[in-house]
Each structure stands twice: as structure tokens, then as C-alpha cells.
C-alpha atoms as a PDB file:
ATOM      1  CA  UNK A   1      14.993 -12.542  10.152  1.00  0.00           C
ATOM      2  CA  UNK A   2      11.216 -12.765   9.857  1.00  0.00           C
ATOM      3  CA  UNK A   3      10.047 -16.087   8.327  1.00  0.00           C
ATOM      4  CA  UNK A   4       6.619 -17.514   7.713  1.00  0.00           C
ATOM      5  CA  UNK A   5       5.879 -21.290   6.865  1.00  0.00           C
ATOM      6  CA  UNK A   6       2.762 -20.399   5.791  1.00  0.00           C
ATOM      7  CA  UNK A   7       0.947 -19.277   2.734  1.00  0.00           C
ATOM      8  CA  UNK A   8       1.039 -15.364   1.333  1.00  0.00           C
ATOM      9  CA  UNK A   9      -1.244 -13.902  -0.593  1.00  0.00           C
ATOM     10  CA  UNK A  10      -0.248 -10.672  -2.793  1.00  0.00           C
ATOM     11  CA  UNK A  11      -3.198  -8.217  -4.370  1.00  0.00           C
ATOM     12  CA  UNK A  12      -2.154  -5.865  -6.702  1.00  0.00           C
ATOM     13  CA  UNK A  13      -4.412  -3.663  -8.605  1.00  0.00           C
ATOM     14  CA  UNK A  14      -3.221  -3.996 -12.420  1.00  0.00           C
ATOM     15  CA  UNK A  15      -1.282  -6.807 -14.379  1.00  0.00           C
ATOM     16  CA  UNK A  16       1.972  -4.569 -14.519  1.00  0.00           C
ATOM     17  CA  UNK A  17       2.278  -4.681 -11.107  1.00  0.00           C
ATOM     18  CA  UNK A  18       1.225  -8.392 -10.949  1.00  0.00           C
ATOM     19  CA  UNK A  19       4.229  -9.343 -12.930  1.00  0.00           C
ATOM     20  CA  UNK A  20       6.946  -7.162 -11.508  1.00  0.00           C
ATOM     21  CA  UNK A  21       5.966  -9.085  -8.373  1.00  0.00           C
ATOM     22  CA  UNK A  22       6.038 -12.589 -10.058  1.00  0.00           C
ATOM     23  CA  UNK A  23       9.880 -11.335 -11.353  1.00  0.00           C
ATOM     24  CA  UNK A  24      11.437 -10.907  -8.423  1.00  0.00           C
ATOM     25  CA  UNK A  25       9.125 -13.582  -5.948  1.00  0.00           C
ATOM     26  CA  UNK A  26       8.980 -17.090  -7.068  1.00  0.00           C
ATOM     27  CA  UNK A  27       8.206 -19.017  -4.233  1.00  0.00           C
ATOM     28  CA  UNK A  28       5.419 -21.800  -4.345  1.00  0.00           C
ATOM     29  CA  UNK A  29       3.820 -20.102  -1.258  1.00  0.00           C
ATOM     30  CA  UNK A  30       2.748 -17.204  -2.656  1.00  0.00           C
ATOM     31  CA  UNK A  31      -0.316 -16.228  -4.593  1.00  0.00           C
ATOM     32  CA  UNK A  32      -0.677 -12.873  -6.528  1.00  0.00           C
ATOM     33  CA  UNK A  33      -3.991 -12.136  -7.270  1.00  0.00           C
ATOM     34  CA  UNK A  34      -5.552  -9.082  -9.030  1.00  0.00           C
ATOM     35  CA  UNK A  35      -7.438  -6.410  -6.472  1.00  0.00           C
ATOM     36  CA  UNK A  36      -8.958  -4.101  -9.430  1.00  0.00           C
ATOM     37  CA  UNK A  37      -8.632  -0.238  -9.146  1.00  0.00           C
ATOM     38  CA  UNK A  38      -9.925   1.568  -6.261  1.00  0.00           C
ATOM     39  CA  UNK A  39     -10.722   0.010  -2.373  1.00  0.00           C
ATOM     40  CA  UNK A  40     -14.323  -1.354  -2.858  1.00  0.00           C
ATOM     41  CA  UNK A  41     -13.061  -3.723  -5.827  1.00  0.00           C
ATOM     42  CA  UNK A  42     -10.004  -4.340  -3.940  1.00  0.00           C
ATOM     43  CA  UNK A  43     -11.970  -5.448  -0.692  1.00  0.00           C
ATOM     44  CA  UNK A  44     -13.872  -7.457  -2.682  1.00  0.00           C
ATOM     45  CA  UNK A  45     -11.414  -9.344  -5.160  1.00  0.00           C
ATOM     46  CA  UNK A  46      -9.501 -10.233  -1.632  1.00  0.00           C
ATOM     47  CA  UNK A  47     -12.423 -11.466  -0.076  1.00  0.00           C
ATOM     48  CA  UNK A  48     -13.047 -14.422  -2.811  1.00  0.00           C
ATOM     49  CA  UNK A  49      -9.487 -14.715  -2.494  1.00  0.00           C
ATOM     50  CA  UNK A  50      -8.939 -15.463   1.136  1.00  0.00           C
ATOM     51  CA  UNK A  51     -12.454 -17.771   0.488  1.00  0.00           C
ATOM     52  CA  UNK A  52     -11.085 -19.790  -1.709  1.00  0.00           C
ATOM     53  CA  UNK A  53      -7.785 -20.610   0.202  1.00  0.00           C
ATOM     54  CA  UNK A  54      -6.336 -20.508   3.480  1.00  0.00           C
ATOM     55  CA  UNK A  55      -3.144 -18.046   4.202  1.00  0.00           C
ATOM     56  CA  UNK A  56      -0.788 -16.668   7.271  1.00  0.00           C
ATOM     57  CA  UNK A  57      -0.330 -13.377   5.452  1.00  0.00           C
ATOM     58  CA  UNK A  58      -1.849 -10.798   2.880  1.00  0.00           C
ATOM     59  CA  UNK A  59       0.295  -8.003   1.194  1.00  0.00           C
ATOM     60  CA  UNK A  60      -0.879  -5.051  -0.817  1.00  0.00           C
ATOM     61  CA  UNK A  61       1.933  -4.203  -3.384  1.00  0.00           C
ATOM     62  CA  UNK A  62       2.012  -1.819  -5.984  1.00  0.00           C
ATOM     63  CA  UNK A  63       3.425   1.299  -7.260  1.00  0.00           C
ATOM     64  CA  UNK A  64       2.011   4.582  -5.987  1.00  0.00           C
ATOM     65  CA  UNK A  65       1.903   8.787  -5.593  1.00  0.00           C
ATOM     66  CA  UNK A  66       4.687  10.145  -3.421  1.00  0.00           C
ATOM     67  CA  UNK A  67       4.795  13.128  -1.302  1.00  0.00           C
ATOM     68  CA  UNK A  68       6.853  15.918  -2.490  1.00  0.00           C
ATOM     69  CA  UNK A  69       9.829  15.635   0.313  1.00  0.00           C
ATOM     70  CA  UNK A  70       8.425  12.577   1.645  1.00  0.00           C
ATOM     71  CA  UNK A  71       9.035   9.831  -0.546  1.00  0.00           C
ATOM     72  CA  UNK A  72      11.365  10.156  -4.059  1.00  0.00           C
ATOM     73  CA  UNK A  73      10.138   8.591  -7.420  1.00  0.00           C
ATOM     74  CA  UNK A  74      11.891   5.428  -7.264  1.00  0.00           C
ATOM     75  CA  UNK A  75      12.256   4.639  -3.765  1.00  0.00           C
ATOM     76  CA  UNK A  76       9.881   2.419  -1.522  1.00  0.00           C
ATOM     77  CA  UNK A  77       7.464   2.879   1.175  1.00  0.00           C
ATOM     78  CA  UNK A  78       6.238  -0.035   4.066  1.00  0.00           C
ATOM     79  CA  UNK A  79       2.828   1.023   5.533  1.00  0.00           C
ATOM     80  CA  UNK A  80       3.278   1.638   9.177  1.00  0.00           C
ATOM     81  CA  UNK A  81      -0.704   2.309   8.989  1.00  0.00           C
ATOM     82  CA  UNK A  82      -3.469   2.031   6.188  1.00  0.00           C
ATOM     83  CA  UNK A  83      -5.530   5.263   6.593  1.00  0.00           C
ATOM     84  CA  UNK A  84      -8.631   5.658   4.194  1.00  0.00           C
ATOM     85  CA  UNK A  85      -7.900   9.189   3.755  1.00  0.00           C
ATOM     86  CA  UNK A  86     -11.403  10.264   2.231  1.00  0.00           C
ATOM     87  CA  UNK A  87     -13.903   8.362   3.968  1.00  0.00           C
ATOM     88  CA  UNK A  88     -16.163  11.011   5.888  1.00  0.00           C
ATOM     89  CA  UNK A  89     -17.535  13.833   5.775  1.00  0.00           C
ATOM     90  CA  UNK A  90     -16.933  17.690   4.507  1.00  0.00           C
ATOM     91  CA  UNK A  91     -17.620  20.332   7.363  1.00  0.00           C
ATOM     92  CA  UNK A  92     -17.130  24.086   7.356  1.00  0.00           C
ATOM     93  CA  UNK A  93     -13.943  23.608   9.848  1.00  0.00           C
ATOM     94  CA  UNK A  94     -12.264  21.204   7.656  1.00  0.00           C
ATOM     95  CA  UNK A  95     -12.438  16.975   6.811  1.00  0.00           C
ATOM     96  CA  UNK A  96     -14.056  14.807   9.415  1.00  0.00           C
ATOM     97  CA  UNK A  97     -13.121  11.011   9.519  1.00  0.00           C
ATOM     98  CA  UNK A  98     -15.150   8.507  10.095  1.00  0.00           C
ATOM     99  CA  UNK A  99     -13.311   8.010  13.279  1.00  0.00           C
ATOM    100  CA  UNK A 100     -13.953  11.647  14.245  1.00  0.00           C
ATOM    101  CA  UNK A 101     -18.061  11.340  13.011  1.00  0.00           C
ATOM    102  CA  UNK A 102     -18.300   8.677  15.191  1.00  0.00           C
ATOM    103  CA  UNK A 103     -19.239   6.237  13.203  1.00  0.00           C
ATOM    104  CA  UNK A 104     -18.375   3.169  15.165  1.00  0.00           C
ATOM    105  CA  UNK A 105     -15.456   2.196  12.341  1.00  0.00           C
ATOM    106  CA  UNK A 106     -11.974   2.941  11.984  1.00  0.00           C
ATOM    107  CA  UNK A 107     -10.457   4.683   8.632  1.00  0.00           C
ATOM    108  CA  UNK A 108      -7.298   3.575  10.257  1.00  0.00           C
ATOM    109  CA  UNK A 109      -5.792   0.060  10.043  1.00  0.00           C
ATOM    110  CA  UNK A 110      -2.433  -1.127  11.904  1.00  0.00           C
ATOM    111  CA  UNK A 111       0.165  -3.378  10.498  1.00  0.00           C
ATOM    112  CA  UNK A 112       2.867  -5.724  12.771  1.00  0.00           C
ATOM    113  CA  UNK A 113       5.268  -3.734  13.438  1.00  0.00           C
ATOM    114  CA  UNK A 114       7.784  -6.867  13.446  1.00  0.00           C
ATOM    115  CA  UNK A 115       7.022  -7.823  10.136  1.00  0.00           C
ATOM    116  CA  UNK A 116       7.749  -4.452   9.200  1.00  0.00           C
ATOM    117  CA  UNK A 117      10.414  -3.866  10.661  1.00  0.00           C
ATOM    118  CA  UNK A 118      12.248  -7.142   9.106  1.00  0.00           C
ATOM    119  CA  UNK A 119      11.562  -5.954   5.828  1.00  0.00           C
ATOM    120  CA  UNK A 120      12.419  -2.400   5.963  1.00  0.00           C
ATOM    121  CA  UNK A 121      15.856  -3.575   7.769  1.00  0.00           C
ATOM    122  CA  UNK A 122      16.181  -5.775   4.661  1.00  0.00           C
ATOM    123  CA  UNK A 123      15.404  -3.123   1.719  1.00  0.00           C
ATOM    124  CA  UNK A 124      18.073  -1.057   3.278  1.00  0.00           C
ATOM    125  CA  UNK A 125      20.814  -4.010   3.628  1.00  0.00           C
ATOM    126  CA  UNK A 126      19.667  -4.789  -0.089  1.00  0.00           C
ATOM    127  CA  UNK A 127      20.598  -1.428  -1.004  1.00  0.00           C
ATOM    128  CA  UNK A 128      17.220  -0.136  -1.462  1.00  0.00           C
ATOM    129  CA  UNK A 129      15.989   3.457  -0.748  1.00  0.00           C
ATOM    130  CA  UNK A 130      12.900   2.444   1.561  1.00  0.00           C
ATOM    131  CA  UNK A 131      11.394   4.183   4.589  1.00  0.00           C
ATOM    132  CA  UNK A 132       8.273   3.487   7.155  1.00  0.00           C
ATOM    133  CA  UNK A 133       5.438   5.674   6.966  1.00  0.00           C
ATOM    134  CA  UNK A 134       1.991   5.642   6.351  1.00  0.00           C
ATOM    135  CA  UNK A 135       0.145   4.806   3.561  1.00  0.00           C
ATOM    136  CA  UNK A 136      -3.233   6.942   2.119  1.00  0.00           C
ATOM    137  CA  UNK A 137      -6.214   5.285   0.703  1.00  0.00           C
ATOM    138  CA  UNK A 138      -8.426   7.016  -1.798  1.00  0.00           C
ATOM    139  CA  UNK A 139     -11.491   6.574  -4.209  1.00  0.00           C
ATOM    140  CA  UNK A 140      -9.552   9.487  -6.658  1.00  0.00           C
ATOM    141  CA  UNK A 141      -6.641  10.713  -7.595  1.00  0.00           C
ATOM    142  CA  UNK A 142      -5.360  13.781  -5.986  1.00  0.00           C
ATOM    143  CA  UNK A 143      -4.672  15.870  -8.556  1.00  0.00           C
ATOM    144  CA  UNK A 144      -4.516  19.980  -7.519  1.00  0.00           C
ATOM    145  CA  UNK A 145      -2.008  21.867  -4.885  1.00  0.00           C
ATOM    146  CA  UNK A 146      -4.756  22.417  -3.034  1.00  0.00           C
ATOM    147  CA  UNK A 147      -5.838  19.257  -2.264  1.00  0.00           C
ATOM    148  CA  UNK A 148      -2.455  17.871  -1.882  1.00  0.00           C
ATOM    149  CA  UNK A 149      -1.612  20.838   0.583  1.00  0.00           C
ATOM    150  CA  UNK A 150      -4.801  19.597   2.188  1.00  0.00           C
ATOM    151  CA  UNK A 151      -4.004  16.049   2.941  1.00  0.00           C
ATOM    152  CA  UNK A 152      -0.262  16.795   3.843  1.00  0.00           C
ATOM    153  CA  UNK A 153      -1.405  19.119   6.360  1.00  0.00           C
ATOM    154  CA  UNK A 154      -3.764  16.448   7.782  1.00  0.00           C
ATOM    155  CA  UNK A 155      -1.892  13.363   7.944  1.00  0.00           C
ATOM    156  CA  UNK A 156       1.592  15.023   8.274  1.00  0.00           C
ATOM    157  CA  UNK A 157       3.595  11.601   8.348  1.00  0.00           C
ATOM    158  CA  UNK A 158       1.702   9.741   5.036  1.00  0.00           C
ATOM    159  CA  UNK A 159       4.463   9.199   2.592  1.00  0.00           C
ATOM    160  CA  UNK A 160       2.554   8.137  -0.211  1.00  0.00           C
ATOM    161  CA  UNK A 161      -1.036   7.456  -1.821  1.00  0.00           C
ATOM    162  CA  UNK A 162      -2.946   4.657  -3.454  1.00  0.00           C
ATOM    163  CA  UNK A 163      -6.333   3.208  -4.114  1.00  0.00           C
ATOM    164  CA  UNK A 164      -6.626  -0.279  -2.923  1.00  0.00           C
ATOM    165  CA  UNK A 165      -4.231  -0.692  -0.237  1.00  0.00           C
ATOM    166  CA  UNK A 166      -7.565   0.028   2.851  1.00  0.00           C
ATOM    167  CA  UNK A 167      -9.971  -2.392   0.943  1.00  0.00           C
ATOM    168  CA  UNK A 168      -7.259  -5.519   1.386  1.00  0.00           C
ATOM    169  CA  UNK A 169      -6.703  -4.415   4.705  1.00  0.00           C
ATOM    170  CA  UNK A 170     -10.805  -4.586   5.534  1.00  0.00           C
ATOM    171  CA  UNK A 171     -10.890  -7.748   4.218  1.00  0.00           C
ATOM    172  CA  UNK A 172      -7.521  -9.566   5.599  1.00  0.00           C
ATOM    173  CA  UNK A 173      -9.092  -8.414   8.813  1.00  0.00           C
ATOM    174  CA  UNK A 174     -12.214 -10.271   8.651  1.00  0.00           C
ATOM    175  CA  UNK A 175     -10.013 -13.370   8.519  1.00  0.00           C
ATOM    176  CA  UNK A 176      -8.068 -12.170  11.373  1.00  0.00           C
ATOM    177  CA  UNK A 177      -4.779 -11.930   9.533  1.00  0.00           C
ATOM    178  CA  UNK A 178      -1.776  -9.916   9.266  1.00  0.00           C
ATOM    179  CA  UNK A 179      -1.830  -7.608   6.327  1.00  0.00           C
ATOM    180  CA  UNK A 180       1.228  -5.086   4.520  1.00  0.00           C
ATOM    181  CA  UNK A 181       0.672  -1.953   2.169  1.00  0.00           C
ATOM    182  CA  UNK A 182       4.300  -2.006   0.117  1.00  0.00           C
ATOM    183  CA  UNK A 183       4.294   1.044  -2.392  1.00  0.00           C
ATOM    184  CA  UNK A 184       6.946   1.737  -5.377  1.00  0.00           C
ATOM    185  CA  UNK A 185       6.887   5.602  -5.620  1.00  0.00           C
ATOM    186  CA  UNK A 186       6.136   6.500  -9.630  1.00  0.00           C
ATOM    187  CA  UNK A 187       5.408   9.862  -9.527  1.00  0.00           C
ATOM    188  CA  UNK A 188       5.185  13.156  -7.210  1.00  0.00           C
ATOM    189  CA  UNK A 189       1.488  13.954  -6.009  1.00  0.00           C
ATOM    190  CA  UNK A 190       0.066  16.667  -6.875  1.00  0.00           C
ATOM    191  CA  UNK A 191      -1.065  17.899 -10.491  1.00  0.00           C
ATOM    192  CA  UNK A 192      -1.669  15.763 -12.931  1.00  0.00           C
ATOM    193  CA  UNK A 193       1.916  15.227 -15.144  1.00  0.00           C
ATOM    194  CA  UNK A 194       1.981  12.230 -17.113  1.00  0.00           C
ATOM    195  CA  UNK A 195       5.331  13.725 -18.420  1.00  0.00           C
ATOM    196  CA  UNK A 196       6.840  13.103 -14.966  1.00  0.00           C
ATOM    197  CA  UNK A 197       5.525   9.592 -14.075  1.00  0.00           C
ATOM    198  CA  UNK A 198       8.400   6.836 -13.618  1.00  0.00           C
ATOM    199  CA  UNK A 199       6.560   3.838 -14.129  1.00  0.00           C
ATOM    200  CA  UNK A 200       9.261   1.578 -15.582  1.00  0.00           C
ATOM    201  CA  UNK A 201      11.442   2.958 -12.951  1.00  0.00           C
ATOM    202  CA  UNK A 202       8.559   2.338 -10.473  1.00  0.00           C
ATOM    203  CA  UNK A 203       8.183  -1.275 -11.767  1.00  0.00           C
ATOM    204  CA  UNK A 204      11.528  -2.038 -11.319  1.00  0.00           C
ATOM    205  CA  UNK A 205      11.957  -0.761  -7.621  1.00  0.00           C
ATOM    206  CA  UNK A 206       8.662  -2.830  -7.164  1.00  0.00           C
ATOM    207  CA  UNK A 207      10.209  -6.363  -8.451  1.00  0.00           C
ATOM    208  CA  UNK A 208      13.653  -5.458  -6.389  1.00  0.00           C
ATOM    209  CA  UNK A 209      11.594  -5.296  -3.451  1.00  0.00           C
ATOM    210  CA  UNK A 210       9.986  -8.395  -4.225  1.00  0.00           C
ATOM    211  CA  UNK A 211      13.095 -10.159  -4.382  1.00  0.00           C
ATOM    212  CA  UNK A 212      14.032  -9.333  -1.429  1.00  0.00           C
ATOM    213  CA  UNK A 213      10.442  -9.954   0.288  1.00  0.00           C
ATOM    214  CA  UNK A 214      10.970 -13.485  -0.560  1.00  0.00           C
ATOM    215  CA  UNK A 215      14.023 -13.756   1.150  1.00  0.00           C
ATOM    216  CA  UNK A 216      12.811 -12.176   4.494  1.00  0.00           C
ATOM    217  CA  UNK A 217       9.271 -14.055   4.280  1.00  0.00           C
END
């Protein structure tokens, strides 16, 4: 088992998710905090965050976009890597990263494999449907075939999309500390279906998980 003695701090974007999180993890070592929507307002919000107090840990949780065959609505995903998946630059052969502009920064943040390893290995003992894979940062939505066809054909092992998880990681690494993307699946991505969103479902996969976090950290 993976323990810290130290602090955690948990961002999530919205109050829903905030309080799924506070259900299942009540442990006086923990702080969850509100990131905002999107990874500039989530860099920022954990910034003043890791200011204000000291920690040993920071974890992104949320809910999030799964891809079709990848990741079912309901189930979890543990970032093996944050990848800012739209930072760069349009060219007629196709996306270029920043890492491929040569920019001098990386779109591409690693997590400890240990920690997740512990907690995957205790979502599936818990009876959880959870998997390792990597996690996609964008500024939008995706929201046509194309584009989704278009992003699974470039990062062929992403799992599942969100909008804060690369800001938190930015800023947990300017303190030099550990940092986890931990995603609830709520809905396919793809076209836009609010009909087909899972939510609730989403929610409660997200505070199950949390219980369980709490237990392993």
C-alpha cells in the first residue's frame, strides 16, 4: 500500500465534482479546492493554492469525455501522462506540438508510476472498473467525428479528455511535487449528446473512487 503522511491537495473544476469528492474522502489532510473550467484558470487557482499552504501531493479529479472503446461511461481512468492535446500549431501535414515546434516546453507531463499503480491495484480490488492510460488536456470541447477521429489517431493510447487536468500539473510542478489526473467517464466523445451524458452515474463512480483514494493515500 501507498501511504503519505503528508498533506493532499484536490482541484476540481466545478462544485459537483467538489462534493462527490468530499463524500467519499474525509480525511483532515486533504484540501479540495476549486480549479475553474479550462487549464489557464486551473493553473492558476492551484497556484494560490499551493501558495497559501504547504502539501506532499496534488490530484486533479473530476469527471470527463471517454473514448469510444477506450474508456465506458461509468468507469475510471488514472493518468499515466497529462498531454495538452491542443497546444501548437496547425500545419498542412497535420498537428504540431509544442514539443515537435520546438518550443523549449513539454505538452507532456509524467505522473509516479508507484502512486499509480497503488491506486489502480486498489479500484480494481474495490470492485471498480478503472484502467491506466493517458489523459488529454484541452481549451474546447471536442465535439465532431472528425476531430475525435483526429485526436484518436494521434495519441492512440489517451483514454479520456478534460480541461484542467495540464494546468494543475504546470503548477504542482513549479513546487516540485507529485501530481494525479483521476477522471470519472460521463459521456462518449465525440458529438455533442446531452441525451447520452451520465453525470449522476459519473458522480457516483467519482465519490467511489474517492473512498477508496483515502484508503490507499
Amino acid at each position: 500500500m501507498y501511504k503519505l503522511n503528508g498533506r493532499i491537495l484536490i482541484m476540481t473544476s466545478v462544485q459537483a465534482e467538489k462534493e462527490a469528492v468530499l463524500r467519499g474522502w474525509h480525511d483532515p489532510r486533504v484540501d479540495v479546492v476549486l480549479a475553474g473550467v479550462g487549464p489557464v484558470a486551473a493553473a492558476i487557482n492551484t497556484m494560490k493554492a499551493l501558495n497559501a499552504n504547504t502539501y506532499d501531493l496534488v490530484i486533479n479529479a473530476g469527471i470527463a469525455g471517454g473514448f469510444a472503446n477506450r474508456a465506458e461511461i461509468g468507469s475510471l481512468v488514472i493518468a499515466n501522462e497529462i498531454v495538452c492535446a491542443d497546444l501548437g500549431a496547425e500545419s498542412p501535414d497535420g498537428f504540431l506540438s509544442l514539443d515537435e515546434l520546438g518550443f523549449g516546453s513539454s505538452t507532456r507531463v509524467g505522473v509516479d508510476e508507484s502512486i499509480v499503480l497503488a491506486i489502480s491495484s486498489a479500484l480494481s480490488e474495490a470492485g471498480l472498473i478503472a484502467q491506466t492510460a493517458p489523459i488529454l488536456t484541452l481549451s474546447k470541447v471536442t465535439g465532431t467525428a472528425e476531430s475525435t477521429e483526429e485526436l484518436m489517431e494521434r495519441e492512440p493510447k489517451a483514454a479520456a479528455e478534460a480541461m484542467e487536468g495540464y494546468g494543475v500539473a504546470l503548477a504542482a510542478q513549479e513546487y516540485n511535487l507529485p501530481v494525479l489526473e483521476i477522471r470519472a467517464i460521463s459521456n462518449t466523445v465525440g458529438p455533442r449528446d446531452r441525451e447520452g451524458w451520465r453525470i449522476k452515474d459519473a458522480l457516483i463512480s467519482l465519490e467511489s473512487a474517492s473512498k477508496v483514494l483515502m484508503e490507499v493515500l
